[in-house]
C-alpha atoms as a PDB file:
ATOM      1  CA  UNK A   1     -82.404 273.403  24.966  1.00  0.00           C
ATOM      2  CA  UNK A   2     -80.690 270.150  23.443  1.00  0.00           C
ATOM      3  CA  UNK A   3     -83.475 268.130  20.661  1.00  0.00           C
ATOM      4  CA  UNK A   4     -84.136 265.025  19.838  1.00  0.00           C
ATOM      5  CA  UNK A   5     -85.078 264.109  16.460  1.00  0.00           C
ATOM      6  CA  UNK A   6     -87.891 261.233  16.122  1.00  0.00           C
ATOM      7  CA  UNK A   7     -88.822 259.752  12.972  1.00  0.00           C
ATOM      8  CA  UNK A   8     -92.175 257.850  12.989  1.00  0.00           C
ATOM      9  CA  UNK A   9     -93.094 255.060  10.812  1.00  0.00           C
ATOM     10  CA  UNK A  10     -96.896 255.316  10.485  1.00  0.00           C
ATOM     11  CA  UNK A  11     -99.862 256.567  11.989  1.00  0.00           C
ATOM     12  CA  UNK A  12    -100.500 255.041  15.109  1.00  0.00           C
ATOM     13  CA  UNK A  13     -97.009 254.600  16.172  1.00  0.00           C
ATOM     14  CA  UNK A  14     -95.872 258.327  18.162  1.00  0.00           C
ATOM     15  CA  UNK A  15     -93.451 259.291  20.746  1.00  0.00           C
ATOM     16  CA  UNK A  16     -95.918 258.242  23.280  1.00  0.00           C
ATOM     17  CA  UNK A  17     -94.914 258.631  26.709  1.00  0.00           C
ATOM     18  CA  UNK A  18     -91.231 258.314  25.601  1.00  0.00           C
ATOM     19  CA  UNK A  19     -91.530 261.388  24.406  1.00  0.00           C
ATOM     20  CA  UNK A  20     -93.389 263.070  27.738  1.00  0.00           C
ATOM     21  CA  UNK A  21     -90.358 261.285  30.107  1.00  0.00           C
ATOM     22  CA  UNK A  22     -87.895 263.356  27.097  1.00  0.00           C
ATOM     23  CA  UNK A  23     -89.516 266.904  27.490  1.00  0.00           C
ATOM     24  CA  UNK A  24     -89.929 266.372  31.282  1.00  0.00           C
ATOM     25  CA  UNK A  25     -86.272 265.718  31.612  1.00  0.00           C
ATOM     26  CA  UNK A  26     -85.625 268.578  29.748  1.00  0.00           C
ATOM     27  CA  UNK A  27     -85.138 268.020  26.195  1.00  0.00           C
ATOM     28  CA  UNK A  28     -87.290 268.890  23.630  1.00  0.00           C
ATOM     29  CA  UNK A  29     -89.031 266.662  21.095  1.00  0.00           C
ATOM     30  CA  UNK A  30     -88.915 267.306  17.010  1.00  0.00           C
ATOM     31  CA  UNK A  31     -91.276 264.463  15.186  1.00  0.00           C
ATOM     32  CA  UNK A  32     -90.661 263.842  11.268  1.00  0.00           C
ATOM     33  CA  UNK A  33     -94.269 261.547  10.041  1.00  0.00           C
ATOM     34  CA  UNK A  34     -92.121 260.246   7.591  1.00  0.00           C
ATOM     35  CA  UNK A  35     -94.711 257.747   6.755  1.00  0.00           C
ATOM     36  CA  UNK A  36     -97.308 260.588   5.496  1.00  0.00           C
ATOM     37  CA  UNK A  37     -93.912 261.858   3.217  1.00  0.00           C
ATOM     38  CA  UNK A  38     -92.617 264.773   5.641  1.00  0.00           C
ATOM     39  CA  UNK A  39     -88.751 265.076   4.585  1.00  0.00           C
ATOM     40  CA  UNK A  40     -86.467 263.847   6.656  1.00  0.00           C
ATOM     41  CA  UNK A  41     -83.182 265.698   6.688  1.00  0.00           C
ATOM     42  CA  UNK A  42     -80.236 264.806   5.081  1.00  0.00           C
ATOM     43  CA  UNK A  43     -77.625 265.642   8.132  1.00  0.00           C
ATOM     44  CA  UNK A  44     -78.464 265.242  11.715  1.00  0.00           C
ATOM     45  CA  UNK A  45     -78.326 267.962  13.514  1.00  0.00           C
ATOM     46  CA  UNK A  46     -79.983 267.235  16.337  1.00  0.00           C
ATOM     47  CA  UNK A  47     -78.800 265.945  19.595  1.00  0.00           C
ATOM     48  CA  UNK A  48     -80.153 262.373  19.580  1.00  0.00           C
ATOM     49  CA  UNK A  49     -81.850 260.509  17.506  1.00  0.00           C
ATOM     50  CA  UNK A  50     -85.198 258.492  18.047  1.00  0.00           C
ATOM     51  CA  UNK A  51     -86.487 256.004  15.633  1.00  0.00           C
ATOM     52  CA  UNK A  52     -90.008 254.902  16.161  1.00  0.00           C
ATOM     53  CA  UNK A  53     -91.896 251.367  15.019  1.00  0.00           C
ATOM     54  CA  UNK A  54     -93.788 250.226  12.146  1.00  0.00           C
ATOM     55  CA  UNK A  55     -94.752 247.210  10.282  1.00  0.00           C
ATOM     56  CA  UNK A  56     -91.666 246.958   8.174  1.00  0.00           C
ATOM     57  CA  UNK A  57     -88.645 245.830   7.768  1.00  0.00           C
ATOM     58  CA  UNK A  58     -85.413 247.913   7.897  1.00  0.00           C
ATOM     59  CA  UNK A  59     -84.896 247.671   3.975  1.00  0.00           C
ATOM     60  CA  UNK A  60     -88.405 247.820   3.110  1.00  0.00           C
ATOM     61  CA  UNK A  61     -87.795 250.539   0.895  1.00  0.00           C
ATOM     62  CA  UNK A  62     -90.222 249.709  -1.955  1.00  0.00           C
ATOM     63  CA  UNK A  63     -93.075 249.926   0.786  1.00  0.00           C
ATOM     64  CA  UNK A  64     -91.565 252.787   2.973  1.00  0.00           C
ATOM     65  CA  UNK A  65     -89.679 255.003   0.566  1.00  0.00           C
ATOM     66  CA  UNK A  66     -88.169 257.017   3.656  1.00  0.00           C
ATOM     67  CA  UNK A  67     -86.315 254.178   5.130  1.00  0.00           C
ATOM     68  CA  UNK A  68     -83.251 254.724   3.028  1.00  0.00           C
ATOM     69  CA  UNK A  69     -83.187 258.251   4.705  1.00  0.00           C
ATOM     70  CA  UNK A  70     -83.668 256.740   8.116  1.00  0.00           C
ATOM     71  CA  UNK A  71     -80.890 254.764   7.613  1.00  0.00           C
ATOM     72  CA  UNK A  72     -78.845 257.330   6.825  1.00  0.00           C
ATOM     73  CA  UNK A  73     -79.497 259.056   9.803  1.00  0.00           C
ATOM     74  CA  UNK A  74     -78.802 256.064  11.861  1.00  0.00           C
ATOM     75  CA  UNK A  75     -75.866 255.841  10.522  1.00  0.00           C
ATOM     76  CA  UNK A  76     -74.858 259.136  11.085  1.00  0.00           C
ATOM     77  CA  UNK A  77     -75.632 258.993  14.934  1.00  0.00           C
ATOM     78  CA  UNK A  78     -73.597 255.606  15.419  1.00  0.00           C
ATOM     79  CA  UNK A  79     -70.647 257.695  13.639  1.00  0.00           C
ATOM     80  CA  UNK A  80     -70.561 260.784  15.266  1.00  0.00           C
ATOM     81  CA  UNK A  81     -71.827 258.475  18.547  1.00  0.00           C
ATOM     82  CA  UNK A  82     -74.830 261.069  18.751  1.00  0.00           C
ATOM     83  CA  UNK A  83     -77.497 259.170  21.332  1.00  0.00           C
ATOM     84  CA  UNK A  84     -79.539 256.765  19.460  1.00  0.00           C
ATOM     85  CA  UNK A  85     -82.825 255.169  20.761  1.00  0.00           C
ATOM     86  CA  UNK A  86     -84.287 252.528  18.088  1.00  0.00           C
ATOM     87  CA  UNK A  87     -87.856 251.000  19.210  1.00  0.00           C
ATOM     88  CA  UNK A  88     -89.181 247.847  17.564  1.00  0.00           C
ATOM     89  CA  UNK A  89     -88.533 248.734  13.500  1.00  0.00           C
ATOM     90  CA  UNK A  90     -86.013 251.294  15.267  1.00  0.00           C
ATOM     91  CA  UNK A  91     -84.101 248.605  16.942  1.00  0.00           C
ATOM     92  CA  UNK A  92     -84.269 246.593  13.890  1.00  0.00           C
ATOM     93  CA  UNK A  93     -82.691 249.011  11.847  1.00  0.00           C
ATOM     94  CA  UNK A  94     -80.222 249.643  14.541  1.00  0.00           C
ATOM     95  CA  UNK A  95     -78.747 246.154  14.267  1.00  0.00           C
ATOM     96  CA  UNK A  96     -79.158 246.123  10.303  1.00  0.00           C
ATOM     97  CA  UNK A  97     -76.882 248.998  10.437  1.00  0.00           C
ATOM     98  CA  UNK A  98     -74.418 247.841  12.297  1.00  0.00           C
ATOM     99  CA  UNK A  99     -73.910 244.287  10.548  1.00  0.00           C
ATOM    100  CA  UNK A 100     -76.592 242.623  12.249  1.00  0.00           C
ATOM    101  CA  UNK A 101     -79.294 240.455  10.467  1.00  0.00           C
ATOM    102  CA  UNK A 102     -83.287 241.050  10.797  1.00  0.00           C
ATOM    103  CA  UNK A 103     -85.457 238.352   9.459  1.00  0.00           C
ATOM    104  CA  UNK A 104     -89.367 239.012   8.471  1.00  0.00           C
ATOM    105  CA  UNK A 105     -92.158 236.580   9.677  1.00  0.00           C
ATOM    106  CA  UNK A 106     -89.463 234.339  12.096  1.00  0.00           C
ATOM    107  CA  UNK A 107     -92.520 232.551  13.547  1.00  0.00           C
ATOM    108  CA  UNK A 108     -92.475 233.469  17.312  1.00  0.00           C
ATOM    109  CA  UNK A 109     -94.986 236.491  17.734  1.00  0.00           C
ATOM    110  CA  UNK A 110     -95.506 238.426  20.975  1.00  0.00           C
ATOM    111  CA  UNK A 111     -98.559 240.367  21.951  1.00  0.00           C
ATOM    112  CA  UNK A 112     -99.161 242.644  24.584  1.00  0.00           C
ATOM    113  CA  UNK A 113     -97.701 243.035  27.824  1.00  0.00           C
ATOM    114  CA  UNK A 114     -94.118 240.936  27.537  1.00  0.00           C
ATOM    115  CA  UNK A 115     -92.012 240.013  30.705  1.00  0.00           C
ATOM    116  CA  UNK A 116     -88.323 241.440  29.588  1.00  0.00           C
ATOM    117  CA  UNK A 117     -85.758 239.607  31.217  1.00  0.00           C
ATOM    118  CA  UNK A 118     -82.245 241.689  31.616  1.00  0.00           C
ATOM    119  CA  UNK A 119     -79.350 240.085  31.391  1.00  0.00           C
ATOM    120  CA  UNK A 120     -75.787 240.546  33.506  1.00  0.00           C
ATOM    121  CA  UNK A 121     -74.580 242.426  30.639  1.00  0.00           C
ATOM    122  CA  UNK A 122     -76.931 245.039  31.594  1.00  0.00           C
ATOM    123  CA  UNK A 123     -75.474 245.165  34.878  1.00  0.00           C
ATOM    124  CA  UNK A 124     -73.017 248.275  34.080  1.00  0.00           C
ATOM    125  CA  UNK A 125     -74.942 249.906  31.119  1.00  0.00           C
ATOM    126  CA  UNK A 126     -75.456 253.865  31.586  1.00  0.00           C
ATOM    127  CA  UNK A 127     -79.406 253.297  30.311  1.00  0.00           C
ATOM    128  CA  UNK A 128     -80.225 249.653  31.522  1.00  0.00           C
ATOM    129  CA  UNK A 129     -78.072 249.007  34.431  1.00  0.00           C
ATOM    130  CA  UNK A 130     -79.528 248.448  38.017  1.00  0.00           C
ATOM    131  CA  UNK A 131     -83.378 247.935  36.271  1.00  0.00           C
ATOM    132  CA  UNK A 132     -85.416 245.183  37.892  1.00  0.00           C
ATOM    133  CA  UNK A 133     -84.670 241.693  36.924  1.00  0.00           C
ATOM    134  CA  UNK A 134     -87.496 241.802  34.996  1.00  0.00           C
ATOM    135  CA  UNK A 135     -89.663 244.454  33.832  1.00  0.00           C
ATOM    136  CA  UNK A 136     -92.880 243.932  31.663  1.00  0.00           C
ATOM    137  CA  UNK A 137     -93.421 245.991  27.891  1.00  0.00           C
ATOM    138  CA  UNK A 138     -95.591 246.036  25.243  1.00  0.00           C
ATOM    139  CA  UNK A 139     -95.226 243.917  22.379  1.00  0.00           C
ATOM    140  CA  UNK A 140     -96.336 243.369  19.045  1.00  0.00           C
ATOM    141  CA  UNK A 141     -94.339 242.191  16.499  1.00  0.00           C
ATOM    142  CA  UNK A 142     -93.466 238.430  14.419  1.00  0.00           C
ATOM    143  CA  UNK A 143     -90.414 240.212  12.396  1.00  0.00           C
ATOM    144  CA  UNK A 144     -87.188 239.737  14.825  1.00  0.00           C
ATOM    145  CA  UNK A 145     -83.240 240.056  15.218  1.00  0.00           C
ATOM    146  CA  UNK A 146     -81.522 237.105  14.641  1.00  0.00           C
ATOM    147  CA  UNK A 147     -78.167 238.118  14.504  1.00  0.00           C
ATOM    148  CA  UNK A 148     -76.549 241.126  16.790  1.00  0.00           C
ATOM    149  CA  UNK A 149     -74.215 243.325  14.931  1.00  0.00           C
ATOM    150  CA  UNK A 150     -70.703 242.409  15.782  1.00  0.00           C
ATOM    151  CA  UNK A 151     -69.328 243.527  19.084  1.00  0.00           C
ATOM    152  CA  UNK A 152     -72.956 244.557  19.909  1.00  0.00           C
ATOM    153  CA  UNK A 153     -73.756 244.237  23.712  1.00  0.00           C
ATOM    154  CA  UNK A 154     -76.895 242.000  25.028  1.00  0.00           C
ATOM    155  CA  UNK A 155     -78.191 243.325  27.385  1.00  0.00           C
ATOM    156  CA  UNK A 156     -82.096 241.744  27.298  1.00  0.00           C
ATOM    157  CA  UNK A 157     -83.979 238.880  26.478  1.00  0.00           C
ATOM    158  CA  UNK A 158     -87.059 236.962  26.188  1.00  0.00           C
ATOM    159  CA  UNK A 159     -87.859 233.029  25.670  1.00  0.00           C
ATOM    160  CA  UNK A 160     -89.497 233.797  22.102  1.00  0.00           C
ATOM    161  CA  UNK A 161     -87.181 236.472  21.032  1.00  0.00           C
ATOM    162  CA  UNK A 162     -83.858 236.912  22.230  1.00  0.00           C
ATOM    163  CA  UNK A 163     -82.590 240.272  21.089  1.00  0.00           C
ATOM    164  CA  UNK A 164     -85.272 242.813  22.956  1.00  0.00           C
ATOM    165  CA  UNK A 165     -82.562 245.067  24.343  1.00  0.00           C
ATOM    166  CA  UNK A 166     -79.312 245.666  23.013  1.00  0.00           C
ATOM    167  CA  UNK A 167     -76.212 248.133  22.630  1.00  0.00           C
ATOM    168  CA  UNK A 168     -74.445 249.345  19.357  1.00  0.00           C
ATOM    169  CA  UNK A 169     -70.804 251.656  20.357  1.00  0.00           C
ATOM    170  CA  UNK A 170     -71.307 253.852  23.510  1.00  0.00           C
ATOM    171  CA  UNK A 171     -74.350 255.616  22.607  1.00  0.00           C
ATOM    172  CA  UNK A 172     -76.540 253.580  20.281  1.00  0.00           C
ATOM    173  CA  UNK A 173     -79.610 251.258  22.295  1.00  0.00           C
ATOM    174  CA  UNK A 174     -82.053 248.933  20.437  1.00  0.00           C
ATOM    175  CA  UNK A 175     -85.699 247.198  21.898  1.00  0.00           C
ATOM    176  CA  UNK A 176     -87.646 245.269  20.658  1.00  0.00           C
ATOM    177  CA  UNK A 177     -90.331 246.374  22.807  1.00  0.00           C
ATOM    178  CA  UNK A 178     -92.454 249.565  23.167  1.00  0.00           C
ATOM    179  CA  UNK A 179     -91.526 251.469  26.359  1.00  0.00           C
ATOM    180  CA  UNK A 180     -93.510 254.231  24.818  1.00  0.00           C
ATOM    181  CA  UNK A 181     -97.153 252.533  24.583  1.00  0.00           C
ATOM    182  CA  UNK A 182     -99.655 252.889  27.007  1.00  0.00           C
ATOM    183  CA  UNK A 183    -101.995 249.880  27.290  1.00  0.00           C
ATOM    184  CA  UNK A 184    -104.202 251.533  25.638  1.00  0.00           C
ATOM    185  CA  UNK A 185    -102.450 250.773  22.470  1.00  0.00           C
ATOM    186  CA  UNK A 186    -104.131 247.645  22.600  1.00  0.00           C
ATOM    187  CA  UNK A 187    -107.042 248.446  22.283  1.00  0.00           C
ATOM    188  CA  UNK A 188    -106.238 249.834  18.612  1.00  0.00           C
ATOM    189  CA  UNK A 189    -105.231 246.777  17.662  1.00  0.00           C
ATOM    190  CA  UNK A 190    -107.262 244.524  14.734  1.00  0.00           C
ATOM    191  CA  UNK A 191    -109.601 242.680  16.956  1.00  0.00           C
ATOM    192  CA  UNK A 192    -110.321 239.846  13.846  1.00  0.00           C
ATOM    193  CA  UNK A 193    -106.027 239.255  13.588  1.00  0.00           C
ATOM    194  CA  UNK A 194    -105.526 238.836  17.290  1.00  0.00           C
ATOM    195  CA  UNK A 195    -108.156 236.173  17.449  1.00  0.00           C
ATOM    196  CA  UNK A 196    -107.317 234.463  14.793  1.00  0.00           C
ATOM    197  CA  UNK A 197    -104.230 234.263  16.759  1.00  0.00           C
ATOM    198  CA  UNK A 198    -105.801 232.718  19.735  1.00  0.00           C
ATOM    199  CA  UNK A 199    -105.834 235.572  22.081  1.00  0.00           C
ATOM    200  CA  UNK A 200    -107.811 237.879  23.472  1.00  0.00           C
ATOM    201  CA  UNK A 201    -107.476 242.050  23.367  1.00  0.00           C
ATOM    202  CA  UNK A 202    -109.345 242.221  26.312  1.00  0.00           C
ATOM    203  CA  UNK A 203    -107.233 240.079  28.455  1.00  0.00           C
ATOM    204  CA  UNK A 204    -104.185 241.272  26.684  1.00  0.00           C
ATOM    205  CA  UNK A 205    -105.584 244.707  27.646  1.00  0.00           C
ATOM    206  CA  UNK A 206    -106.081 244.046  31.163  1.00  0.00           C
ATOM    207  CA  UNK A 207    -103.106 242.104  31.818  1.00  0.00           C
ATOM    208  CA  UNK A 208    -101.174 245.493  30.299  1.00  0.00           C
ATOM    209  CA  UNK A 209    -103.072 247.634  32.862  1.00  0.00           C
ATOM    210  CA  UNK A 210    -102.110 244.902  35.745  1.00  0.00           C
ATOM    211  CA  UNK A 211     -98.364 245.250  34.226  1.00  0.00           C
ATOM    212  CA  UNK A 212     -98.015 248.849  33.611  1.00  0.00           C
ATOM    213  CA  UNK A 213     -97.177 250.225  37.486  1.00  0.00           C
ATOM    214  CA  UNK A 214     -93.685 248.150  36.823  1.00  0.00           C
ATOM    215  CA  UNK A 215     -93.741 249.365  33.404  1.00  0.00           C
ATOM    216  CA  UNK A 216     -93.964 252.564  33.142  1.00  0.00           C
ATOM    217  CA  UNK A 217     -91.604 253.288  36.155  1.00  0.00           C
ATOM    218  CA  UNK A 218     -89.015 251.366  34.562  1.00  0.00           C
ATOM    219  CA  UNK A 219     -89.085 252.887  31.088  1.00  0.00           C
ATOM    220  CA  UNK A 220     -89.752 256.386  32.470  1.00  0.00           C
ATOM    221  CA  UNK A 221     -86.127 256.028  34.114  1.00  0.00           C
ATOM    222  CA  UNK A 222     -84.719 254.738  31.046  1.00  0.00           C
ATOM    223  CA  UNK A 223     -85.836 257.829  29.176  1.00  0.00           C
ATOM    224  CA  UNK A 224     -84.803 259.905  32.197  1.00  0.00           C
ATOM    225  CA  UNK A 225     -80.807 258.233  31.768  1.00  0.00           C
ATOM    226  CA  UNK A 226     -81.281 258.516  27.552  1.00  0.00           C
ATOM    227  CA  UNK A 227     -82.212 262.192  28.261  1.00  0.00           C
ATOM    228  CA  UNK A 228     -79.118 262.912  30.597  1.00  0.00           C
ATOM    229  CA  UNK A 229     -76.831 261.257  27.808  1.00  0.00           C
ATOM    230  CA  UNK A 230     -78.264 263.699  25.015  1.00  0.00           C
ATOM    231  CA  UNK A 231     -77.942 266.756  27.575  1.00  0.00           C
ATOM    232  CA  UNK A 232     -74.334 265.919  28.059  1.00  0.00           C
ATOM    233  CA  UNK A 233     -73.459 265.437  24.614  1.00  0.00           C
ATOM    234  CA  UNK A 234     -75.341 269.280  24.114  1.00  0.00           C
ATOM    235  CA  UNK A 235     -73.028 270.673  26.802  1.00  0.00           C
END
């Protein structure tokens, strides 16, 4: 059975459903918690390559001594053109890697359920083509993209952050989003910090639940096509 590797960044941030839609399609799931120190290996050998979120940035290695590791890894996949996933911190690191540039704190947060607006790029992508014109997603993040890696394709977009989705080579995808949380994610959240941010996790909560119908559809096919791509690439 083909695997695919995911490396999480800290406690609360699993495969999630992601990783459900993976093993349902067929391809089993491998998780390094980096973040409590479990060694990540030096050579991928797996057959594609998941890297989860966290609340760093990619070359945070002071505060996340595994990152340089990660990296590696990423690197590996976008040279070999193994299937690579990158969510939030994932996606970040994705378009570090590739020449982009990732700025900390760029002053346009998004919270909770996030209307993600695909662009005609997306129109002939093997993972994003054919989706909805717009499809909702968890957010939660102030650290952004600000510069795709050269010859990177766009491929989604929102008003606050432009680089949600995007596509590294032939088999490398970045998001800004979460297509793996559940709405109950929220509810984890620090209470105090969203307030003092002028929302609500109750509303952001229920407006997730109204949203996640769309959601989880949408994402469940993406993982669906990413799952197809690493079975290929096994056979």
């Amino acid at each position: 059975m083909p695997r695919v590797l995911f490396v999480q960044n800290d406690s609360d941030g699993g495969p999630g459903r992601f990783g459900e839609w993976l093993d349902a399609a067929g391809v089993a799931v491998d998780v390094v918690t980096a973040f409590d120190g479990s060694a990540l290996p030096s050579r991928l050998e797996h057959d594609g390559l998941i890297v989860l979120g966290g609340g760093y940035l990619p070359d945070d290695d002071e505060k996340a001594p595994w990152l340089p590791a990660t990296r590696a890894l990423v690197e590996q996949a976008l040279a070999r053109s193994v299937p690579f996933f990158g969510i939030c911190l994932g996606g970040q690191m994705l378009a570090a890697v590739g020449g982009g540039k990732v700025q900390g704190d760029a002053g346009a947060p998004e919270r909770g359920s996030t209307s993600i607006t695909m662009r005609a790029e997306a129109g002939d992508d093997v993972v994003f083509g054919g989706l909805p014109a717009a499809v909702p997603a968890i957010e939660n993040h102030i650290d952004a993209i600000t510069a795709l890696p050269p010859g990177a394709v766009w491929l989604a977009e929102t008003e606050r952050c432009p680089y949600q989705a995007f596509r590294v080579g032939d088999r490398a995808w970045g998001v800004q989003f979460h297509p793996e949380a559940r709405p109950e994610r929220i509810q984890q959240w620090d209470v105090a910090n969203i307030r003092r941010q002028g929302l609500d996790l109750d509303e952001l909560y229920a407006a997730a639940m109204t949203d996640d119908p769309l959601s989880r559809a949408t994402w469940g096919e993406v993982a669906s096509r990413f799952a197809t791509l690493v079975k290929e690439g096994r056979r």
